[in-house]
PDB file of N, CA and C in Angstrom:
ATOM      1  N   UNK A   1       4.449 -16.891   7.513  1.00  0.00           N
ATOM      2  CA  UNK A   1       4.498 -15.715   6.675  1.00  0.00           C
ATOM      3  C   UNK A   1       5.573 -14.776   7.198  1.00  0.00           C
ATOM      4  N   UNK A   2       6.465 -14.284   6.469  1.00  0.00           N
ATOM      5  CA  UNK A   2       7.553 -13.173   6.491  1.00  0.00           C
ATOM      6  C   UNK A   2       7.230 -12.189   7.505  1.00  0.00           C
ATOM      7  N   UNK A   3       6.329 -11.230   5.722  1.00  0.00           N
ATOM      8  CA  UNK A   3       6.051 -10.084   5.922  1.00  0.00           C
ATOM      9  C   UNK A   3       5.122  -9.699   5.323  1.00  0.00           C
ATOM     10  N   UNK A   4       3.881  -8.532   6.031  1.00  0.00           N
ATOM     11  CA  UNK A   4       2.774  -8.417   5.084  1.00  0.00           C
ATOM     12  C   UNK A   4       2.550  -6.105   4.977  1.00  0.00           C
ATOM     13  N   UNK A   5       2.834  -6.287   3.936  1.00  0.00           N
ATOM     14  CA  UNK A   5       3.657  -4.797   3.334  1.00  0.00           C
ATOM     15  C   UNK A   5       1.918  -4.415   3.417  1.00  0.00           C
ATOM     16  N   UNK A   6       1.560  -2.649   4.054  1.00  0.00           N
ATOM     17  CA  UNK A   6      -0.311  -2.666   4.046  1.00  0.00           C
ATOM     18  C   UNK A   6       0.422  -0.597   3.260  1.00  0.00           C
ATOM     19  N   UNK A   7      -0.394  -1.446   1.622  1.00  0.00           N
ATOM     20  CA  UNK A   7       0.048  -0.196   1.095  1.00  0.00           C
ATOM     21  C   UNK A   7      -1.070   1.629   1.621  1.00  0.00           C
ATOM     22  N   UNK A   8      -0.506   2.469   1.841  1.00  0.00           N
ATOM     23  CA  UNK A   8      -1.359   3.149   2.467  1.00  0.00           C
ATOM     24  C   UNK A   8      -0.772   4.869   1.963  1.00  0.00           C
ATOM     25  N   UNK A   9      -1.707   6.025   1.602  1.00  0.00           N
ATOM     26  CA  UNK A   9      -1.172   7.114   1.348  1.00  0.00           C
ATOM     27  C   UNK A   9      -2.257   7.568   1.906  1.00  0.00           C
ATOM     28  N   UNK A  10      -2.711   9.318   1.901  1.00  0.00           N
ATOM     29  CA  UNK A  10      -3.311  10.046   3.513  1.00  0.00           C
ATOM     30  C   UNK A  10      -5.036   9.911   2.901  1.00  0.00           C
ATOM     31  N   UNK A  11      -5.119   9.090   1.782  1.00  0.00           N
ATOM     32  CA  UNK A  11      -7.042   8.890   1.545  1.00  0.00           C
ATOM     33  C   UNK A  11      -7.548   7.799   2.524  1.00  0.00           C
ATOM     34  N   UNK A  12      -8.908   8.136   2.686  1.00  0.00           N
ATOM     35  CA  UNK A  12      -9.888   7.477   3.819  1.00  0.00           C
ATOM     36  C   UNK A  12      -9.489   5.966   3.288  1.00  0.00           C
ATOM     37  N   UNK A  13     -10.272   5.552   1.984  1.00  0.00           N
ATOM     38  CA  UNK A  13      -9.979   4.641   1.633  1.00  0.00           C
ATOM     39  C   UNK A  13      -8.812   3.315   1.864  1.00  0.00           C
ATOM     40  N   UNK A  14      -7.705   4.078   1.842  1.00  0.00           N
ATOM     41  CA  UNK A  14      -6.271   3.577   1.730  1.00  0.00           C
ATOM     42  C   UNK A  14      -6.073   3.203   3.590  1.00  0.00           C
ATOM     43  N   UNK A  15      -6.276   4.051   4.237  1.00  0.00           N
ATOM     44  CA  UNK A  15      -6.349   3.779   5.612  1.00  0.00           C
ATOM     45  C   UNK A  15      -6.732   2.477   6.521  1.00  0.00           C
ATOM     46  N   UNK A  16      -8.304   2.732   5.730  1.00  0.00           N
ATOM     47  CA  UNK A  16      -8.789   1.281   5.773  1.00  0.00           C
ATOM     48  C   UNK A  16      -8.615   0.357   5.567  1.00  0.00           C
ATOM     49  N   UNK A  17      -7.468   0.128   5.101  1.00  0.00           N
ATOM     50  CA  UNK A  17      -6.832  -1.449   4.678  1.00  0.00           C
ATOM     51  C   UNK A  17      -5.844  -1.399   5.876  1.00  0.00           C
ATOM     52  N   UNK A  18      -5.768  -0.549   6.714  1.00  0.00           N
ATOM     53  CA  UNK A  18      -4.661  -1.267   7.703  1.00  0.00           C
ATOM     54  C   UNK A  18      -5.717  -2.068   8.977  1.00  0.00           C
ATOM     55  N   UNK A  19      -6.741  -1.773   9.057  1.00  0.00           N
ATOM     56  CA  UNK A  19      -7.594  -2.393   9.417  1.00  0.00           C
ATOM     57  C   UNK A  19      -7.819  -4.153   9.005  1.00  0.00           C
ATOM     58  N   UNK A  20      -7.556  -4.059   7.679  1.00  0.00           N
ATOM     59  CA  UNK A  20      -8.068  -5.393   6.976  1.00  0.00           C
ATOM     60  C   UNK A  20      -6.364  -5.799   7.318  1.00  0.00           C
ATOM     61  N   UNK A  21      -5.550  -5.297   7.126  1.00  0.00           N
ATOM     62  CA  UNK A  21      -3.545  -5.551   7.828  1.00  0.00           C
ATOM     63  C   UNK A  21      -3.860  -6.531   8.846  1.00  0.00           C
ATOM     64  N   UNK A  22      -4.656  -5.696   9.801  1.00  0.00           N
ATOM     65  CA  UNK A  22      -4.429  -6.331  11.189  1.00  0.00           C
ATOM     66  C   UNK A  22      -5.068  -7.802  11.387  1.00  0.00           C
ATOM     67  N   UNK A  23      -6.158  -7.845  10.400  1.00  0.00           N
ATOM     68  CA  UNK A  23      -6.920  -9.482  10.525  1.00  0.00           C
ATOM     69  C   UNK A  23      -6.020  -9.951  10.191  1.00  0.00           C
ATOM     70  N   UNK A  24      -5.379  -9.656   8.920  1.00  0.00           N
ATOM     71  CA  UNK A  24      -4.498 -10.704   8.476  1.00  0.00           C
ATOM     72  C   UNK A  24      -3.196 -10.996   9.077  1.00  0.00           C
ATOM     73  N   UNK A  25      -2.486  -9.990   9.988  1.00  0.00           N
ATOM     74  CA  UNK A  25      -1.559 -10.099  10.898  1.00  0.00           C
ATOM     75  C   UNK A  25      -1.559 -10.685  11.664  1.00  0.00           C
ATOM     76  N   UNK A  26      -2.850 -10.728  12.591  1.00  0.00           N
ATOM     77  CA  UNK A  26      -3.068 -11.800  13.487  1.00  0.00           C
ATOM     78  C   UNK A  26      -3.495 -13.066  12.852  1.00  0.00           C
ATOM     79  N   UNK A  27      -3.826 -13.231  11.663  1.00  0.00           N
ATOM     80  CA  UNK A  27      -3.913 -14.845  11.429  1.00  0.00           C
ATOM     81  C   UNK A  27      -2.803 -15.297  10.958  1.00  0.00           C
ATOM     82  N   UNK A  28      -1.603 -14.581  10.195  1.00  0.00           N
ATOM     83  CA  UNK A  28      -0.980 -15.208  10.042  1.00  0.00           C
ATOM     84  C   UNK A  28       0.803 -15.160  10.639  1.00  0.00           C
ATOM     85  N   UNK A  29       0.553 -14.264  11.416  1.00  0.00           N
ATOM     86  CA  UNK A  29       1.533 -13.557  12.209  1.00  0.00           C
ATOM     87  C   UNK A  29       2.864 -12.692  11.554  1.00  0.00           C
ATOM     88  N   UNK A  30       4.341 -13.083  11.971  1.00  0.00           N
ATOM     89  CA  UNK A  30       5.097 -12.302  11.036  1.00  0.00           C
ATOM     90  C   UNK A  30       5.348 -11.133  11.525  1.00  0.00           C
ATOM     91  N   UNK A  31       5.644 -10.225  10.393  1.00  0.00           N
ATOM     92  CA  UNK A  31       5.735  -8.568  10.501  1.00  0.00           C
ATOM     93  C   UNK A  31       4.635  -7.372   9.884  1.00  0.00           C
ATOM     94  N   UNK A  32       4.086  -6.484  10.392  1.00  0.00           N
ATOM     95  CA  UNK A  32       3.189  -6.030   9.520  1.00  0.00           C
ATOM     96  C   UNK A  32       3.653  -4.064   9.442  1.00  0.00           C
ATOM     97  N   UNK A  33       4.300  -3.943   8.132  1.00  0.00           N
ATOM     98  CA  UNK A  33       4.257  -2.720   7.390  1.00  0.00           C
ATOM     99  C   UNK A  33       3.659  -2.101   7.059  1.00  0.00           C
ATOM    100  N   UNK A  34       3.793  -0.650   6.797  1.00  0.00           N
ATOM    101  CA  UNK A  34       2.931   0.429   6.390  1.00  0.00           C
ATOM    102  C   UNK A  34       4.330   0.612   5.085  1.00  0.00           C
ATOM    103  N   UNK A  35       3.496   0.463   3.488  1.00  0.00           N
ATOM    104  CA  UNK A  35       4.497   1.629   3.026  1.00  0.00           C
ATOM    105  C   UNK A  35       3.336   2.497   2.088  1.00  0.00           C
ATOM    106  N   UNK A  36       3.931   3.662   1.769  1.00  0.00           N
ATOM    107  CA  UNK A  36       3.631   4.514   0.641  1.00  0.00           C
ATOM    108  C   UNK A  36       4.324   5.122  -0.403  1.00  0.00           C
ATOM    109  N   UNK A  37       3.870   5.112  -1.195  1.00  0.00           N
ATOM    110  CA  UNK A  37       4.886   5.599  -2.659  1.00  0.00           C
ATOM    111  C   UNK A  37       4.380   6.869  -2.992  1.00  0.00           C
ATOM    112  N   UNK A  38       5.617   7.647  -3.122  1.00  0.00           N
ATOM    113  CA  UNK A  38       5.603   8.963  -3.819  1.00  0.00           C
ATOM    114  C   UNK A  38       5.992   9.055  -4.822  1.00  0.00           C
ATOM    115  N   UNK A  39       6.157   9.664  -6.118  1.00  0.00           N
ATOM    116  CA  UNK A  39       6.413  10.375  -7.396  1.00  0.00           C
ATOM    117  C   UNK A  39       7.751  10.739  -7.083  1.00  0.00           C
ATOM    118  N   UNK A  40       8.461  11.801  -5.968  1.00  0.00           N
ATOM    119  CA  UNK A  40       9.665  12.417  -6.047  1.00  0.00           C
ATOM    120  C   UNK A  40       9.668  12.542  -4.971  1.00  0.00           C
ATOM    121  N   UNK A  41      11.542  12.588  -4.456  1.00  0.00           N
ATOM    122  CA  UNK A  41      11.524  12.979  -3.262  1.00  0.00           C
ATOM    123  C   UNK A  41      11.553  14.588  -2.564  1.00  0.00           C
ATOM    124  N   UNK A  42      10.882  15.265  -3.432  1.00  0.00           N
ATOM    125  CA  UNK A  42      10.073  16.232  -2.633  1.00  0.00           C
ATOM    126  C   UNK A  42       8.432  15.936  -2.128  1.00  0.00           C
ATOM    127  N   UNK A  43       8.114  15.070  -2.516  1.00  0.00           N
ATOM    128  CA  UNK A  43       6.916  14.764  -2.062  1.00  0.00           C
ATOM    129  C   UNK A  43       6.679  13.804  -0.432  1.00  0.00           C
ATOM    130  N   UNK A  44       8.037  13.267  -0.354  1.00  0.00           N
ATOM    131  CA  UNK A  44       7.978  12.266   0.607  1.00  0.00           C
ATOM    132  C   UNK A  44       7.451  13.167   2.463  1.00  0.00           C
ATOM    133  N   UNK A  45       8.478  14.602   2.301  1.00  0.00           N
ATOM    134  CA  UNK A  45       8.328  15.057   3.446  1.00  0.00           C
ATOM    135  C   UNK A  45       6.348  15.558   4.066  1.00  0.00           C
ATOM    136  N   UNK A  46       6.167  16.040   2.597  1.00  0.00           N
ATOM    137  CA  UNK A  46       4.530  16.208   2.211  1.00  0.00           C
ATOM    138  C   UNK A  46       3.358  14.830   3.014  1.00  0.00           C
ATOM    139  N   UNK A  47       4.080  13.708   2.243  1.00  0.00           N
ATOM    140  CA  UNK A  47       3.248  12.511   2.849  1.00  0.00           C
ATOM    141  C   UNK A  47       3.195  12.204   3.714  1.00  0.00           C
ATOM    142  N   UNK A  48       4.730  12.123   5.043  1.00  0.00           N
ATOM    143  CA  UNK A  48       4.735  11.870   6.028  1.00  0.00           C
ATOM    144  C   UNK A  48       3.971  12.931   6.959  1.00  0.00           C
ATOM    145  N   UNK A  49       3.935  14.378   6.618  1.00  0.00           N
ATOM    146  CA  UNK A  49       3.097  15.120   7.498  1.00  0.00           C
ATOM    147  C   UNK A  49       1.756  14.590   7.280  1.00  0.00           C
ATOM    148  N   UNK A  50       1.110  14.356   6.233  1.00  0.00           N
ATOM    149  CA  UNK A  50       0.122  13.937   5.965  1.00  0.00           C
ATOM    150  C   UNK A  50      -0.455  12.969   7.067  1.00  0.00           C
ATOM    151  N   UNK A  51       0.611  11.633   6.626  1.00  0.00           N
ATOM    152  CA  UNK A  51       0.149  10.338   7.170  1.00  0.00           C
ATOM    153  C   UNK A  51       0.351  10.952   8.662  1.00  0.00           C
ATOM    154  N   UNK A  52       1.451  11.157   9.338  1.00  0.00           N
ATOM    155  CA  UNK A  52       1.204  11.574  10.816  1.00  0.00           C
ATOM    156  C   UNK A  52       0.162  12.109  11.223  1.00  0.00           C
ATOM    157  N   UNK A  53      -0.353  12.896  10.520  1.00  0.00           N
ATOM    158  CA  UNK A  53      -1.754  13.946  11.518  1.00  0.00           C
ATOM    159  C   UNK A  53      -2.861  12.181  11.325  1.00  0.00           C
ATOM    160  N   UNK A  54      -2.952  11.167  10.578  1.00  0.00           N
ATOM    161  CA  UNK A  54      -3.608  10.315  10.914  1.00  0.00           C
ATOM    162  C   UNK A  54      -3.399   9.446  11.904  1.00  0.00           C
ATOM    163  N   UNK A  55      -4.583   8.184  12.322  1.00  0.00           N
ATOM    164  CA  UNK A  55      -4.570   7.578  13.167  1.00  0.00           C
ATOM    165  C   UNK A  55      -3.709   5.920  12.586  1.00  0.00           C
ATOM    166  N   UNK A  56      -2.443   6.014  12.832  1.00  0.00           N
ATOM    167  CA  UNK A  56      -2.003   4.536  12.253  1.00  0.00           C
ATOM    168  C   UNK A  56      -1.346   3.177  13.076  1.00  0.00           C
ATOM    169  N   UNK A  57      -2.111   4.306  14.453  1.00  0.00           N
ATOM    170  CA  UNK A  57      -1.553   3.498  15.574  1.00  0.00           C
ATOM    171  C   UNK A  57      -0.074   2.787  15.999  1.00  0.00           C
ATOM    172  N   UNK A  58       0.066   1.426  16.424  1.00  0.00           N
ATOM    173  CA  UNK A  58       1.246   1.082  16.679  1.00  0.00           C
ATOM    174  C   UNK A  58       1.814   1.252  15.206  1.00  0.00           C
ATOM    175  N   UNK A  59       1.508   1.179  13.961  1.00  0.00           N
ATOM    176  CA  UNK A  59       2.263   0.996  12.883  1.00  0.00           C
ATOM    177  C   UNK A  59       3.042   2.180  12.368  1.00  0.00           C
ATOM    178  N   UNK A  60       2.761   3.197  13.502  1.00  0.00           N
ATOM    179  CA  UNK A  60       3.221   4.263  12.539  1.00  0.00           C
ATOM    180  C   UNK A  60       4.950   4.497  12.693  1.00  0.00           C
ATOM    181  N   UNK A  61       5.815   3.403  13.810  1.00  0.00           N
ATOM    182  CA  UNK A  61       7.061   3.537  14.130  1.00  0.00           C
ATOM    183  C   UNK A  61       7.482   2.576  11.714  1.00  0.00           C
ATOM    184  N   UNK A  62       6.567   1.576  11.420  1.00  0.00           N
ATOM    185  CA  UNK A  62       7.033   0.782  10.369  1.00  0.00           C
ATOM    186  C   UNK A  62       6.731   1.764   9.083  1.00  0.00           C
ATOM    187  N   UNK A  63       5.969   2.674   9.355  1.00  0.00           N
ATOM    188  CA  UNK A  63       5.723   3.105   7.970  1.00  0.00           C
ATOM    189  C   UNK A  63       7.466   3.568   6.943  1.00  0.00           C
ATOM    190  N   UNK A  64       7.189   3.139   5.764  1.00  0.00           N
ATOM    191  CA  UNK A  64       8.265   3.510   4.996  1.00  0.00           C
ATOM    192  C   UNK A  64       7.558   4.062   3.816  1.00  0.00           C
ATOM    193  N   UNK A  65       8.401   5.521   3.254  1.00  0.00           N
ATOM    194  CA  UNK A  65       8.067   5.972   2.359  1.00  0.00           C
ATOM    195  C   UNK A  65       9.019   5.601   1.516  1.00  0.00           C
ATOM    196  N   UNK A  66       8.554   5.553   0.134  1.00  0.00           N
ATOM    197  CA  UNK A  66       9.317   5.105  -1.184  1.00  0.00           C
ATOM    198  C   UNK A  66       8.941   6.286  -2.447  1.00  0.00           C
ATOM    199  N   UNK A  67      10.230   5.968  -3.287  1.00  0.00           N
ATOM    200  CA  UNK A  67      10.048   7.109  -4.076  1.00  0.00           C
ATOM    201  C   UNK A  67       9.623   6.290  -5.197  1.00  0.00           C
ATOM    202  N   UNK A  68       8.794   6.514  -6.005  1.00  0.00           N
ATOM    203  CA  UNK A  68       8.902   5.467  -7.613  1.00  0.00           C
ATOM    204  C   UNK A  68       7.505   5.292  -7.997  1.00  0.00           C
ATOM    205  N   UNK A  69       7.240   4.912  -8.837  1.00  0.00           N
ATOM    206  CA  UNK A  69       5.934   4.603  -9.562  1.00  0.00           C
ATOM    207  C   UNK A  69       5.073   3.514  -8.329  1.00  0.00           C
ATOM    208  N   UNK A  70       4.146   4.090  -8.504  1.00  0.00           N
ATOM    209  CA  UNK A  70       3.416   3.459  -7.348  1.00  0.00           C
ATOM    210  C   UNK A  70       3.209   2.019  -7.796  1.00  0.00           C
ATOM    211  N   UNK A  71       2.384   2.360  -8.947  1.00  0.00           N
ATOM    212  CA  UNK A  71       2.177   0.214  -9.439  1.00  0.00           C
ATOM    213  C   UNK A  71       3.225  -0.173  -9.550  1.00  0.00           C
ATOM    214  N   UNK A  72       4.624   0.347 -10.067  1.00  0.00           N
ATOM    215  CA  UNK A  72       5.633  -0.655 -10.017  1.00  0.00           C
ATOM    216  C   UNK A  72       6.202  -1.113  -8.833  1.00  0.00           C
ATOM    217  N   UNK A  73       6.397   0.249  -8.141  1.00  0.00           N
ATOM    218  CA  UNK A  73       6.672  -0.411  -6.367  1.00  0.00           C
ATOM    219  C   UNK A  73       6.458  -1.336  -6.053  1.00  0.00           C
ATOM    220  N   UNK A  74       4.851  -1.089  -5.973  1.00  0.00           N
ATOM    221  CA  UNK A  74       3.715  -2.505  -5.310  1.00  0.00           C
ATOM    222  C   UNK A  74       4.089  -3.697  -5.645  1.00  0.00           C
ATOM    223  N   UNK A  75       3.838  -3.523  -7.166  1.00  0.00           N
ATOM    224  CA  UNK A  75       3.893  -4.785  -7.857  1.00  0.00           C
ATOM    225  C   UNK A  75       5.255  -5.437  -7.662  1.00  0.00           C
ATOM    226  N   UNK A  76       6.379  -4.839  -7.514  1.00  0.00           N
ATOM    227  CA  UNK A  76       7.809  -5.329  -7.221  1.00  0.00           C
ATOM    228  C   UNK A  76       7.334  -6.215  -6.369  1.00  0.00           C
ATOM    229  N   UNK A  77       6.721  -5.540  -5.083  1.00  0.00           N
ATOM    230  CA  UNK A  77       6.470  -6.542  -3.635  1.00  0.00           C
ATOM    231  C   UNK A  77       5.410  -7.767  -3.585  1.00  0.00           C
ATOM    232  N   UNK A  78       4.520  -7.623  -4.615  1.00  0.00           N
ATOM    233  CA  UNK A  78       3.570  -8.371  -4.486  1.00  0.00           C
ATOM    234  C   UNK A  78       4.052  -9.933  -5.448  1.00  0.00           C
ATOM    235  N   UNK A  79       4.840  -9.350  -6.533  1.00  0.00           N
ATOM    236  CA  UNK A  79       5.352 -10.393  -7.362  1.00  0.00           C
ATOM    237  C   UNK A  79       6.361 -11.257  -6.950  1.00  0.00           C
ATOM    238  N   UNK A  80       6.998 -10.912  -5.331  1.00  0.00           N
ATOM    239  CA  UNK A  80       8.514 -11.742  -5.051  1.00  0.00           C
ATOM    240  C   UNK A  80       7.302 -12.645  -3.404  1.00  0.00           C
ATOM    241  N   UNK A  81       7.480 -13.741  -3.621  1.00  0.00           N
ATOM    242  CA  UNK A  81       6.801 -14.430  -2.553  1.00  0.00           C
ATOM    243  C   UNK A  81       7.904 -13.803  -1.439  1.00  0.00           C
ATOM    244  N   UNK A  82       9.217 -14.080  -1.920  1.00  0.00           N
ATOM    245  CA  UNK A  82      10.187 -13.348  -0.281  1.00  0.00           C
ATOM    246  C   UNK A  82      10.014 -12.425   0.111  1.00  0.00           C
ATOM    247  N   UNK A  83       9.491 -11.296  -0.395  1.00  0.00           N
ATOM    248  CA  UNK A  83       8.941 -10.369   0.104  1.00  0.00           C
ATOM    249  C   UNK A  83       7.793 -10.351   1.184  1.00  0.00           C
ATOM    250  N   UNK A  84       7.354 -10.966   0.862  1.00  0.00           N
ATOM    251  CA  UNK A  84       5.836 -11.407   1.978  1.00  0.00           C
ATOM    252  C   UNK A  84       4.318 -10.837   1.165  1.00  0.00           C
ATOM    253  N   UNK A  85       3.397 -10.629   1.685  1.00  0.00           N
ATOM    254  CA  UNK A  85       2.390 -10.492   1.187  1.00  0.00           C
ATOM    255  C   UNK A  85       1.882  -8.741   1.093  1.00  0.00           C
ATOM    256  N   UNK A  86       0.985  -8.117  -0.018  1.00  0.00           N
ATOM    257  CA  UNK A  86       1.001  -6.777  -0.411  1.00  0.00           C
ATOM    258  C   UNK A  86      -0.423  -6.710  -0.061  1.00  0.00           C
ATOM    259  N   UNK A  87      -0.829  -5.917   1.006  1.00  0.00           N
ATOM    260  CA  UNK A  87      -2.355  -5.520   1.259  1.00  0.00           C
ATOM    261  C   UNK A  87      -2.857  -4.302   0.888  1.00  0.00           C
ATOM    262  N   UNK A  88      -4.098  -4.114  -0.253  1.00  0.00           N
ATOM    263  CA  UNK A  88      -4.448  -2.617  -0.103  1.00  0.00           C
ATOM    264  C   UNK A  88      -5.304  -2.459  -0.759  1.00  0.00           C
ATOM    265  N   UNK A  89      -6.246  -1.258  -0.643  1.00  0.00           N
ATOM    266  CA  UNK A  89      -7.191  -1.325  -0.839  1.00  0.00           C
ATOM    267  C   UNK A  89      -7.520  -0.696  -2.014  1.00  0.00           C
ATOM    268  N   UNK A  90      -8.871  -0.717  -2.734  1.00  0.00           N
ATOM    269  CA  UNK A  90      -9.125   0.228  -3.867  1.00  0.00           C
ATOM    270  C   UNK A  90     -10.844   0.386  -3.814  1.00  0.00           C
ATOM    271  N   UNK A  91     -10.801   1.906  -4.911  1.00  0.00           N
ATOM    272  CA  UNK A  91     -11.987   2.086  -4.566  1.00  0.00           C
ATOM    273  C   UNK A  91     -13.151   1.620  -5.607  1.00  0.00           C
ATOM    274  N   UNK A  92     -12.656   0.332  -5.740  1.00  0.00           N
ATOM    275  CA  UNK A  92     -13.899  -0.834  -6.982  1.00  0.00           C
ATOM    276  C   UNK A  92     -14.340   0.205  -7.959  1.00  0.00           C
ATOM    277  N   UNK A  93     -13.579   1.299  -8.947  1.00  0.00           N
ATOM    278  CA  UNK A  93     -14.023   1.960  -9.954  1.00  0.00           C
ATOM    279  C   UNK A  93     -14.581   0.802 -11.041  1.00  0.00           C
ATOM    280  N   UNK A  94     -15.934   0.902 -12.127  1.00  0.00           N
ATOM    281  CA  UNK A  94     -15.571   0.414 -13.018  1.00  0.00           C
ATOM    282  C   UNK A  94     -14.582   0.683 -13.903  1.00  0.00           C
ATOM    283  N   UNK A  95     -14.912  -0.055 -15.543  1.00  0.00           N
ATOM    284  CA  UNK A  95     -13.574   0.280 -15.996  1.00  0.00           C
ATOM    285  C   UNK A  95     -13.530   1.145 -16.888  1.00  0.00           C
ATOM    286  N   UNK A  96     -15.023   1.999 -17.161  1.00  0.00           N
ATOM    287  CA  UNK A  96     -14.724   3.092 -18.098  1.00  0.00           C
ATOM    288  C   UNK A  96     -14.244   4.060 -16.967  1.00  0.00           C
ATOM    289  N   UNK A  97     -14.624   4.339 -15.644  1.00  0.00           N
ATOM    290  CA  UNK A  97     -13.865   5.108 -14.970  1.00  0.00           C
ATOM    291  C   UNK A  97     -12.327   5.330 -14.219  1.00  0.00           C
ATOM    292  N   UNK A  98     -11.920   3.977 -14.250  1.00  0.00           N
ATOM    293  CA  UNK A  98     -10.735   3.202 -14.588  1.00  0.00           C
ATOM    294  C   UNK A  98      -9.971   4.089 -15.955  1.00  0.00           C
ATOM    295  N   UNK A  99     -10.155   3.998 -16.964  1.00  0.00           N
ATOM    296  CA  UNK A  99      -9.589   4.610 -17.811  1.00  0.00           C
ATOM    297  C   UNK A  99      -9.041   5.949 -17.566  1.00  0.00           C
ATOM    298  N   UNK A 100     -10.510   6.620 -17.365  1.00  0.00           N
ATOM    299  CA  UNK A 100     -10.639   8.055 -16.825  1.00  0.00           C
ATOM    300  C   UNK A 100      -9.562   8.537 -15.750  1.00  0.00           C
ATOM    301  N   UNK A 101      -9.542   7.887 -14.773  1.00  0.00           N
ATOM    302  CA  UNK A 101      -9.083   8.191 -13.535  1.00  0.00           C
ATOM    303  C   UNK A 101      -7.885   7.311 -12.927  1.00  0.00           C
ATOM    304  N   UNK A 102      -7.673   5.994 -13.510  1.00  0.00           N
ATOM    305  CA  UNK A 102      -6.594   5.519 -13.387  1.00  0.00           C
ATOM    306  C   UNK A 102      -7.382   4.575 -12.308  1.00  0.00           C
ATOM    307  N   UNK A 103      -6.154   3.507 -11.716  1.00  0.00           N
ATOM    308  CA  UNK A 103      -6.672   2.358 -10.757  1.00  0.00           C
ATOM    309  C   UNK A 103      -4.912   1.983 -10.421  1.00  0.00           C
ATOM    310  N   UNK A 104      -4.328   2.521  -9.039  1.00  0.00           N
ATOM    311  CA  UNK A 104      -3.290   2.041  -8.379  1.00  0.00           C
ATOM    312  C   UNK A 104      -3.314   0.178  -8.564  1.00  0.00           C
ATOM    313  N   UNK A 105      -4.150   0.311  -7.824  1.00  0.00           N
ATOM    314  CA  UNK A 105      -4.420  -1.385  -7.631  1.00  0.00           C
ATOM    315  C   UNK A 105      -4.579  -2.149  -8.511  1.00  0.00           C
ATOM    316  N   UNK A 106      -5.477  -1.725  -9.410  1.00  0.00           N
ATOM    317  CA  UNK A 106      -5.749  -2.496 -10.480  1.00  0.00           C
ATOM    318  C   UNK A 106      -4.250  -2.713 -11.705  1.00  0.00           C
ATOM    319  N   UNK A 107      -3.559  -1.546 -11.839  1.00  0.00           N
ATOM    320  CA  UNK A 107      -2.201  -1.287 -12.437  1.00  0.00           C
ATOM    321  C   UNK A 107      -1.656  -2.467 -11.634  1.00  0.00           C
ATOM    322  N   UNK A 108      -1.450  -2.651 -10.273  1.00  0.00           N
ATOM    323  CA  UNK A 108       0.148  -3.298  -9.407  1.00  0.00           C
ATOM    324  C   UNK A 108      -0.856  -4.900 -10.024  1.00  0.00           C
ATOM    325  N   UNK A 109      -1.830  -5.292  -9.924  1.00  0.00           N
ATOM    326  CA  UNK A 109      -2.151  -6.248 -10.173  1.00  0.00           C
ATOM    327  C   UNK A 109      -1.816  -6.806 -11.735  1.00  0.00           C
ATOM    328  N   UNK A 110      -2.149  -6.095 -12.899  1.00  0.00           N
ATOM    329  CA  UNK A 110      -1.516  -6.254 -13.964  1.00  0.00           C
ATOM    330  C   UNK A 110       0.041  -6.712 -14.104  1.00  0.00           C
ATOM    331  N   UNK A 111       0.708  -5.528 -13.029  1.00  0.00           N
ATOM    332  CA  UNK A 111       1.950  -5.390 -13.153  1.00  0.00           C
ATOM    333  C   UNK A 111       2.486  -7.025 -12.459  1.00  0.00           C
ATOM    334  N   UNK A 112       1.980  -7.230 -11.688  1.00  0.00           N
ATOM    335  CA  UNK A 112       2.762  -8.154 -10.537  1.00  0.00           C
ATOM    336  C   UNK A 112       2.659  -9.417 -11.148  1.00  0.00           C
ATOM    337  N   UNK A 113       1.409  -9.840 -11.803  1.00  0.00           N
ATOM    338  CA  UNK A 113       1.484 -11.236 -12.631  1.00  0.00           C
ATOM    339  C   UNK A 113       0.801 -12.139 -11.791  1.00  0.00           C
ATOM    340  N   UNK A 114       0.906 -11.596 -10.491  1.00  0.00           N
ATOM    341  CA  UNK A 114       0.752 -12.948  -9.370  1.00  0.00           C
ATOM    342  C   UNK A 114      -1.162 -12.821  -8.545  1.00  0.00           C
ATOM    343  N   UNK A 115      -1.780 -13.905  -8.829  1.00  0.00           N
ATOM    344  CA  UNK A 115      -3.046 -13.665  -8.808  1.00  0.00           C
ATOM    345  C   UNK A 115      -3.102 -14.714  -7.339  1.00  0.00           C
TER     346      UNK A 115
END
């Protein structure tokens, strides 16, 4: 394996997948990333204070912030096998609340094609 991209912005939730990063880092070795997507790049300086006051351990030298639609980002990375593999988490909304409230994950999964 390449590379395994562990999508992450400053919610509890999202954190927790660098946790689930690391199983999969050590099983399958490689490189293991932190990125997050912002809306604009006034938001980026916002996120990184954010993500710093958290705990992201050794990963926090890889984190990369990106500017752009979050599902399309993702989904860019998750849909190119050369890219390596896209980890992250969500918070299992159903889907009338899904509607309501939207679903990152559930969007990059639509978007990406790749199941």
């Amino acid at each position: 394996m390449q590379a395994l991209h562990v999508a992450v912005d400053e919610s509890t939730r999202s954190l927790q997948g660098i946790a689930l990063g690391e199983l999969l880092h050590r099983q399958w070795g490689g490189t293991m990333t932190l990125i997050s997507v912002v809306a604009s790049p006034e938001q980026a300086d916002k996120r990184r204070a954010a993500l710093d006051r958290q705990e992201l351990g050794r990963y926090r030298e890889s984190l990369e912030i990106v500017t752009g639609d979050a599902a399309e980002v993702l989904a860019g990375l998750a849909s190119d096998p050369g890219k390596g593999l896209l980890c992250m988490t969500s918070h299992g909304r159903r889907p009338a609340s899904e509607l309501l409230l939207g679903s990152v994950a559930a969007e990059t999964v639509r978007r990406a094609g790749a199941w």
